[in-house]
C-alpha atoms as a PDB file:
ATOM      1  CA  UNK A   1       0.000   0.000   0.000  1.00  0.00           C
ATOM      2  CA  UNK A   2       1.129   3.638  -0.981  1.00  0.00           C
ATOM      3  CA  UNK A   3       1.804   5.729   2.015  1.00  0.00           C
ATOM      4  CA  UNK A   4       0.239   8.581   0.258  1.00  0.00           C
ATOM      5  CA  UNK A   5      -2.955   8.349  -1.199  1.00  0.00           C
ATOM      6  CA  UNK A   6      -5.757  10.485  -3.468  1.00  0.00           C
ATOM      7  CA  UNK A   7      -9.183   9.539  -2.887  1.00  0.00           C
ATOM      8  CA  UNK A   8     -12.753  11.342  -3.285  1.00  0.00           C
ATOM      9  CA  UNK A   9     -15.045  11.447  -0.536  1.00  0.00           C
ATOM     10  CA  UNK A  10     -16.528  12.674   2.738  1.00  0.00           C
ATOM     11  CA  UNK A  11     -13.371  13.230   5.229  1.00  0.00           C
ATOM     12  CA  UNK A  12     -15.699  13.276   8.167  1.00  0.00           C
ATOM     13  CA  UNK A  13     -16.099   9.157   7.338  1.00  0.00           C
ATOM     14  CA  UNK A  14     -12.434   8.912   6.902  1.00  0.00           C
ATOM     15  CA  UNK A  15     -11.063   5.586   9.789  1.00  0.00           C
ATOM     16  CA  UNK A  16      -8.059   7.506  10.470  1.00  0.00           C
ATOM     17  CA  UNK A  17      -5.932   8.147  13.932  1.00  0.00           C
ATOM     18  CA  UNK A  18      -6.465  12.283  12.655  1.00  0.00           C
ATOM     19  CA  UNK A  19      -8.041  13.884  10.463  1.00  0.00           C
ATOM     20  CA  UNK A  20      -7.120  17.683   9.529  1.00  0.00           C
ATOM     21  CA  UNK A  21      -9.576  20.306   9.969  1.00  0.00           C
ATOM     22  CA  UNK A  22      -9.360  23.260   7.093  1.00  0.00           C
ATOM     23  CA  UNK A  23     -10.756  26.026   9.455  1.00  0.00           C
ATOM     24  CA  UNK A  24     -10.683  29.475  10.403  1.00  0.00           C
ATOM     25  CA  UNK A  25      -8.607  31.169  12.843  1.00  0.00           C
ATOM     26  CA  UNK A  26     -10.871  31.816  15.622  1.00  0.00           C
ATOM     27  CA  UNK A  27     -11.617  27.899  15.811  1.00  0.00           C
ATOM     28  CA  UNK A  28     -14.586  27.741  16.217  1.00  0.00           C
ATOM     29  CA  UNK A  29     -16.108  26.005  13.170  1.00  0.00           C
ATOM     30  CA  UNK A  30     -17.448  27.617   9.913  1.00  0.00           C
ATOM     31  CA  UNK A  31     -18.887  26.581   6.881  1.00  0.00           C
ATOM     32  CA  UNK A  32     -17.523  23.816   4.363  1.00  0.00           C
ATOM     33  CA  UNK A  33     -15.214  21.195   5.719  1.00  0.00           C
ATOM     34  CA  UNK A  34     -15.240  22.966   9.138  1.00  0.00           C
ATOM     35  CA  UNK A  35     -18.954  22.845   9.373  1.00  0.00           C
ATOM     36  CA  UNK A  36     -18.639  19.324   8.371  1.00  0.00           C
ATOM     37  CA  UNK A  37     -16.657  18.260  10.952  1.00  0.00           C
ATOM     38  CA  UNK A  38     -18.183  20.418  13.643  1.00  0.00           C
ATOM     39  CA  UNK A  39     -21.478  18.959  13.249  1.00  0.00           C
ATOM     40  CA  UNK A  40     -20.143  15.249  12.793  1.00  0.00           C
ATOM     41  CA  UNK A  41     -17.728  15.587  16.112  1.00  0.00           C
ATOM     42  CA  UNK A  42     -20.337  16.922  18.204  1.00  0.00           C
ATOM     43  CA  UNK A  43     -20.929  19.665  20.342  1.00  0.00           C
ATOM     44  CA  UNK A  44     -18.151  18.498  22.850  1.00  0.00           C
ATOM     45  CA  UNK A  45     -15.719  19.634  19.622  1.00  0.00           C
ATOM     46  CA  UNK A  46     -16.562  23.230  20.046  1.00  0.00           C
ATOM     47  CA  UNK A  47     -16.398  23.190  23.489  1.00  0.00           C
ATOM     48  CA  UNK A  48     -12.799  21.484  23.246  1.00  0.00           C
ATOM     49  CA  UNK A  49     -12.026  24.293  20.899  1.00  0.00           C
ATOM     50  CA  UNK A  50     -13.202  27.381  22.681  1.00  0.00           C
ATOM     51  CA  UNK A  51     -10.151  26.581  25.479  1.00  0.00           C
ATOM     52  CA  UNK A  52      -7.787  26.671  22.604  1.00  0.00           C
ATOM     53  CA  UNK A  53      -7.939  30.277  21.779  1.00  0.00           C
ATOM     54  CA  UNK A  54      -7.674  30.290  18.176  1.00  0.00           C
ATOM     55  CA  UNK A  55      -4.972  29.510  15.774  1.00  0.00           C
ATOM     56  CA  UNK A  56      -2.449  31.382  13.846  1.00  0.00           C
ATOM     57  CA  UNK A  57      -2.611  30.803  10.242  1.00  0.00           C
ATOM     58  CA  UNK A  58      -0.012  27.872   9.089  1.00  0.00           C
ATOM     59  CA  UNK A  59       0.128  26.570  12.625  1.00  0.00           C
ATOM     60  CA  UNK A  60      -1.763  23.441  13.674  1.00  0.00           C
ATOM     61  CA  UNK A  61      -3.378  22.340  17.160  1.00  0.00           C
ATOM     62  CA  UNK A  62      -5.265  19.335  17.975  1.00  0.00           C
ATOM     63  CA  UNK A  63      -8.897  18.227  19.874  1.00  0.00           C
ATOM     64  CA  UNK A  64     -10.330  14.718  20.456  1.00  0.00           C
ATOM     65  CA  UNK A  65     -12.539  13.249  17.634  1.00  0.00           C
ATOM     66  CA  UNK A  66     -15.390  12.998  19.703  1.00  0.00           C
ATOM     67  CA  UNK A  67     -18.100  11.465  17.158  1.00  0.00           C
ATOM     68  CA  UNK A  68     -16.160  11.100  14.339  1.00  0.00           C
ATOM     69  CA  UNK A  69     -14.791   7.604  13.525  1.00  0.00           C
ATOM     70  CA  UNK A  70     -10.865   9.382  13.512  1.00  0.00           C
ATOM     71  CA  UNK A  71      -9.712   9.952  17.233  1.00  0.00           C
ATOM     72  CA  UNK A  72      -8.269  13.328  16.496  1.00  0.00           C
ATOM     73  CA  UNK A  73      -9.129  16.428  14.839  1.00  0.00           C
ATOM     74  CA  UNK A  74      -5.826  18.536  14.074  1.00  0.00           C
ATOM     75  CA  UNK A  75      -7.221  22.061  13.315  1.00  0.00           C
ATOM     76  CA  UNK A  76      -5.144  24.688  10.712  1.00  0.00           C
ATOM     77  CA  UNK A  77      -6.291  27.657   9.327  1.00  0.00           C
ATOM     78  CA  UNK A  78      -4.886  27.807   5.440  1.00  0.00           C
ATOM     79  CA  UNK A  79      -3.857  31.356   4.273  1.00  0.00           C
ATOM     80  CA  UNK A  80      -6.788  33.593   2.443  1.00  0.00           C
ATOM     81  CA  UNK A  81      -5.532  33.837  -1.146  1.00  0.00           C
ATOM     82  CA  UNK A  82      -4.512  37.567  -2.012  1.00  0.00           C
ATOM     83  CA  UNK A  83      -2.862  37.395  -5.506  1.00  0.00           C
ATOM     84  CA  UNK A  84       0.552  35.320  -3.916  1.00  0.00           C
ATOM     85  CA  UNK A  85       2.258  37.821  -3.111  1.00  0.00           C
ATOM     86  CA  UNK A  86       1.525  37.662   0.829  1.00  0.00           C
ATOM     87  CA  UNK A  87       3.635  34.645   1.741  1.00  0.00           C
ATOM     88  CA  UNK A  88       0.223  32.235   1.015  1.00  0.00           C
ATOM     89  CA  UNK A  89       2.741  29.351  -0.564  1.00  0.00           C
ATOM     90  CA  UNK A  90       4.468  29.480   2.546  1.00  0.00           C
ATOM     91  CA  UNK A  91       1.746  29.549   4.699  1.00  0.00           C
ATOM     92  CA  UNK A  92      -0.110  26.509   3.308  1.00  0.00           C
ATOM     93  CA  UNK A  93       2.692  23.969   3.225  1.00  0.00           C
ATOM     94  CA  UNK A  94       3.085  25.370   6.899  1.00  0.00           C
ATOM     95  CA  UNK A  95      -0.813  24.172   7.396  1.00  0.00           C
ATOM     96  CA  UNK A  96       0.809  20.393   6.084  1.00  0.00           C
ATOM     97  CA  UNK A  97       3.952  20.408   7.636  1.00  0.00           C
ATOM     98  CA  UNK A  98       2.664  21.228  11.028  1.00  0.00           C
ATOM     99  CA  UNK A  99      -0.117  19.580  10.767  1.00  0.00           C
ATOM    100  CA  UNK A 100       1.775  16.609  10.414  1.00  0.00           C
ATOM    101  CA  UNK A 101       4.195  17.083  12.537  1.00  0.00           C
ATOM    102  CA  UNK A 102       1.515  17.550  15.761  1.00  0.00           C
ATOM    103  CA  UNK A 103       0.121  14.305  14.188  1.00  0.00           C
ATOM    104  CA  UNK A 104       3.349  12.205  14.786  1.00  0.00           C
ATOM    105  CA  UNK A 105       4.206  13.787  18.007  1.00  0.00           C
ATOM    106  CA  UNK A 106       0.581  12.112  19.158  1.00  0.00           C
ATOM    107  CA  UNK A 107       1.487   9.129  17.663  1.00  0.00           C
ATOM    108  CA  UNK A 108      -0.736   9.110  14.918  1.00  0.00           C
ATOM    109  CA  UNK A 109      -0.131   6.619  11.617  1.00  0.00           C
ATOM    110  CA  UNK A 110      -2.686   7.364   9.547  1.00  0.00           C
ATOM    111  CA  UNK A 111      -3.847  10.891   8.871  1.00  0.00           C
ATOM    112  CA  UNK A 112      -6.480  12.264   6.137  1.00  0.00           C
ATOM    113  CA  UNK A 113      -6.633  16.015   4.729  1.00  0.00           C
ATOM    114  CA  UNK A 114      -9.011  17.886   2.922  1.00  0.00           C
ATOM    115  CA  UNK A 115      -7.585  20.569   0.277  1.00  0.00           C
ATOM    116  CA  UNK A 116      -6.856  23.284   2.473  1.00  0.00           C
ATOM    117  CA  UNK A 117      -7.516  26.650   1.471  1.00  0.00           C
ATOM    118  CA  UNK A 118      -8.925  25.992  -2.061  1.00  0.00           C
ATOM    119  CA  UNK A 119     -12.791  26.730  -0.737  1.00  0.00           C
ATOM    120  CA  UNK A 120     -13.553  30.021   0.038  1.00  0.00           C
ATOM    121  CA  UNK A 121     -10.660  31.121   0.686  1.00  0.00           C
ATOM    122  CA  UNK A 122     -10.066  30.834  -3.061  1.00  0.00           C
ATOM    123  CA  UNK A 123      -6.245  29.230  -3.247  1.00  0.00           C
ATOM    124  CA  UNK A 124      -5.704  28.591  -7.064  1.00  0.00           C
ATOM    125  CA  UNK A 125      -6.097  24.622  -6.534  1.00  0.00           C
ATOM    126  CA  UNK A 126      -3.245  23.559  -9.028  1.00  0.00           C
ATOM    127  CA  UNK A 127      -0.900  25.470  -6.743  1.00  0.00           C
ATOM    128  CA  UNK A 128      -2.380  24.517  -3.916  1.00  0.00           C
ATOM    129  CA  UNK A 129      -1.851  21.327  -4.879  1.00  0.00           C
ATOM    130  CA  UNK A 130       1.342  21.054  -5.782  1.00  0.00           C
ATOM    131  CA  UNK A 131       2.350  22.423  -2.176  1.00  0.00           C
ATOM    132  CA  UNK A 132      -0.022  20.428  -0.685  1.00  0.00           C
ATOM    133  CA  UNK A 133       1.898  16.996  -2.427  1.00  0.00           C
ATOM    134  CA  UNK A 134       5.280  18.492  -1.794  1.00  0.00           C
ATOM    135  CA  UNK A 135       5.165  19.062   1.595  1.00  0.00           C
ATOM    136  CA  UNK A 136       3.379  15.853   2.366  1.00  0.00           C
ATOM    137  CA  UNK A 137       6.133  13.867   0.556  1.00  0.00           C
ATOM    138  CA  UNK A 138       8.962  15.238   2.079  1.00  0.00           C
ATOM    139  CA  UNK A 139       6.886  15.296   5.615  1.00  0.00           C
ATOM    140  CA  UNK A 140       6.641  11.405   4.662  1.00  0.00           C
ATOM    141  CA  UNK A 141       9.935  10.921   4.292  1.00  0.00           C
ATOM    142  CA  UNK A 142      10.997  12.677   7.317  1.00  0.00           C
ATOM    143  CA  UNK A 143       8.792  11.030   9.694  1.00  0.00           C
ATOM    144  CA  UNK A 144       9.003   7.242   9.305  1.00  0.00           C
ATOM    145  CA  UNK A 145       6.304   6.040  11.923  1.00  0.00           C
ATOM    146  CA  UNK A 146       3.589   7.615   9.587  1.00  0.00           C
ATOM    147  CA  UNK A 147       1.960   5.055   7.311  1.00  0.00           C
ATOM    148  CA  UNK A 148      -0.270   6.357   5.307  1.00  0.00           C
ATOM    149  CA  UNK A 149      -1.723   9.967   4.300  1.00  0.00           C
ATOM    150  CA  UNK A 150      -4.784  10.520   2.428  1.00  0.00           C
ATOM    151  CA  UNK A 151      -6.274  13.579   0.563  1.00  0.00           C
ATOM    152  CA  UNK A 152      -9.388  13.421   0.390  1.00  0.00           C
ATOM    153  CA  UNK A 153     -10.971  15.312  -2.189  1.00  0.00           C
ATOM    154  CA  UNK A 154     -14.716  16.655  -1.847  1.00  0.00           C
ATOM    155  CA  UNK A 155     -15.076  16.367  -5.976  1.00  0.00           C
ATOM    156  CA  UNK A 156     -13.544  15.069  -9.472  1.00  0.00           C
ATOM    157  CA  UNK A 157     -12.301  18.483 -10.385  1.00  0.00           C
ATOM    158  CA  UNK A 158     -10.013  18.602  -7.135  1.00  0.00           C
ATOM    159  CA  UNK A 159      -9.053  14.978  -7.182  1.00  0.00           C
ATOM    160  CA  UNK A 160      -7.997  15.170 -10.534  1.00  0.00           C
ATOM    161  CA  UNK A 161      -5.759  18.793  -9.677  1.00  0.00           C
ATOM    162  CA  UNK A 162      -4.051  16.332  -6.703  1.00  0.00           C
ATOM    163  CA  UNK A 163      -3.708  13.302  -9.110  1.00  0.00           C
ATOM    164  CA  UNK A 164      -1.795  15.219 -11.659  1.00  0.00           C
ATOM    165  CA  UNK A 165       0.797  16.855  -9.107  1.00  0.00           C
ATOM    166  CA  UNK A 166       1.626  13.428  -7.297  1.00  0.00           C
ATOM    167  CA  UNK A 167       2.447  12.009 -10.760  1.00  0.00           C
ATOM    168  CA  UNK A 168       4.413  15.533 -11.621  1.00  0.00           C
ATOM    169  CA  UNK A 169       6.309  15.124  -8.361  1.00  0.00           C
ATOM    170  CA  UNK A 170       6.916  11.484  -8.908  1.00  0.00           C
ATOM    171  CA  UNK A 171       8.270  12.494 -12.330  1.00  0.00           C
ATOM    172  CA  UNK A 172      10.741  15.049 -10.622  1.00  0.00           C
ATOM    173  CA  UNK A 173      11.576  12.720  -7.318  1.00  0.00           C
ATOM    174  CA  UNK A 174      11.188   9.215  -8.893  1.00  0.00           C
END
């Protein structure tokens, strides 16, 4: 089995140790995959997420599952899209990277994302994907104990943006 893999579907069903919230600063759920996962967790998530105070943007902290089938929720707001010239690449592979890393430190092996940022915060998705599948692969490679990460995309138009950079990067890194 790959250790990173594409797939299209609902990331609130995802049987996962974590799976990564796209969300908003303040925490406290929102619409799209935040709302998603807010009303699939439970109330008990928002409560767990009021005591965290927010998030900074490219930074990652984590809650309990709750109702959701994955035991964690690891929370990171992706960066607003504002033409690319306000650090958003860097920002967004920070969403992955530390994302990631908070996942390992927890001991997690299997971890799912959702495209972060390309919603409404309107990242262009074949950038965002291309970070997205850069940063994962070198995040796989650094940590070992991880054993599989999924995307999961929410349609065919954002699987297929994902699909063609993992076989561009495995073109470029073999």
């Amino acid at each position: 089995m790959q250790r990173f893999q594409i797939t299209q579907g609902d990331l609130t069903t995802m049987q996962v140790d974590a799976i990564v919230n796209a969300a908003n600063t303040t925490l406290l759920g929102g619409g799209g995959v935040d709302g998603a996962i807010h009303r699939a967790a439970g109330p008990e998530l928002l409560a767990e997420c009021r005591g965290l105070n927010g998030c900074e943007t490219g930074q990652a902290k984590m809650t309990a599952g709750y109702h959701l089938p994955a035991h964690f929720v690891i929370h990171t707001p992706g960066p607003i899209w504002q033409g690319g010239a306000h650090d958003e690449d860097r920002l967004l592979a920070g969403c992955y990277r530390s994302s990631l890393a908070l996942a390992v430190h927890a001991g997690c092996r299997t971890v799912a994302f959702p495209s972060i940022s390309t919603g409404v915060y309107r990242f262009p998705i074949d950038c965002a994907a291309k970070i997205a599948v850069a940063t994962i692969r070198q995040c796989l490679a650094e940590y070992r104990t991880l054993e599989r990460v999924t995307m999961v995309c929410f349609d065919s138009h954002t699987r297929s943006a994902y699909e063609r950079a993992l076989e561009e990067s495995e073109g470029r890194h073999g």
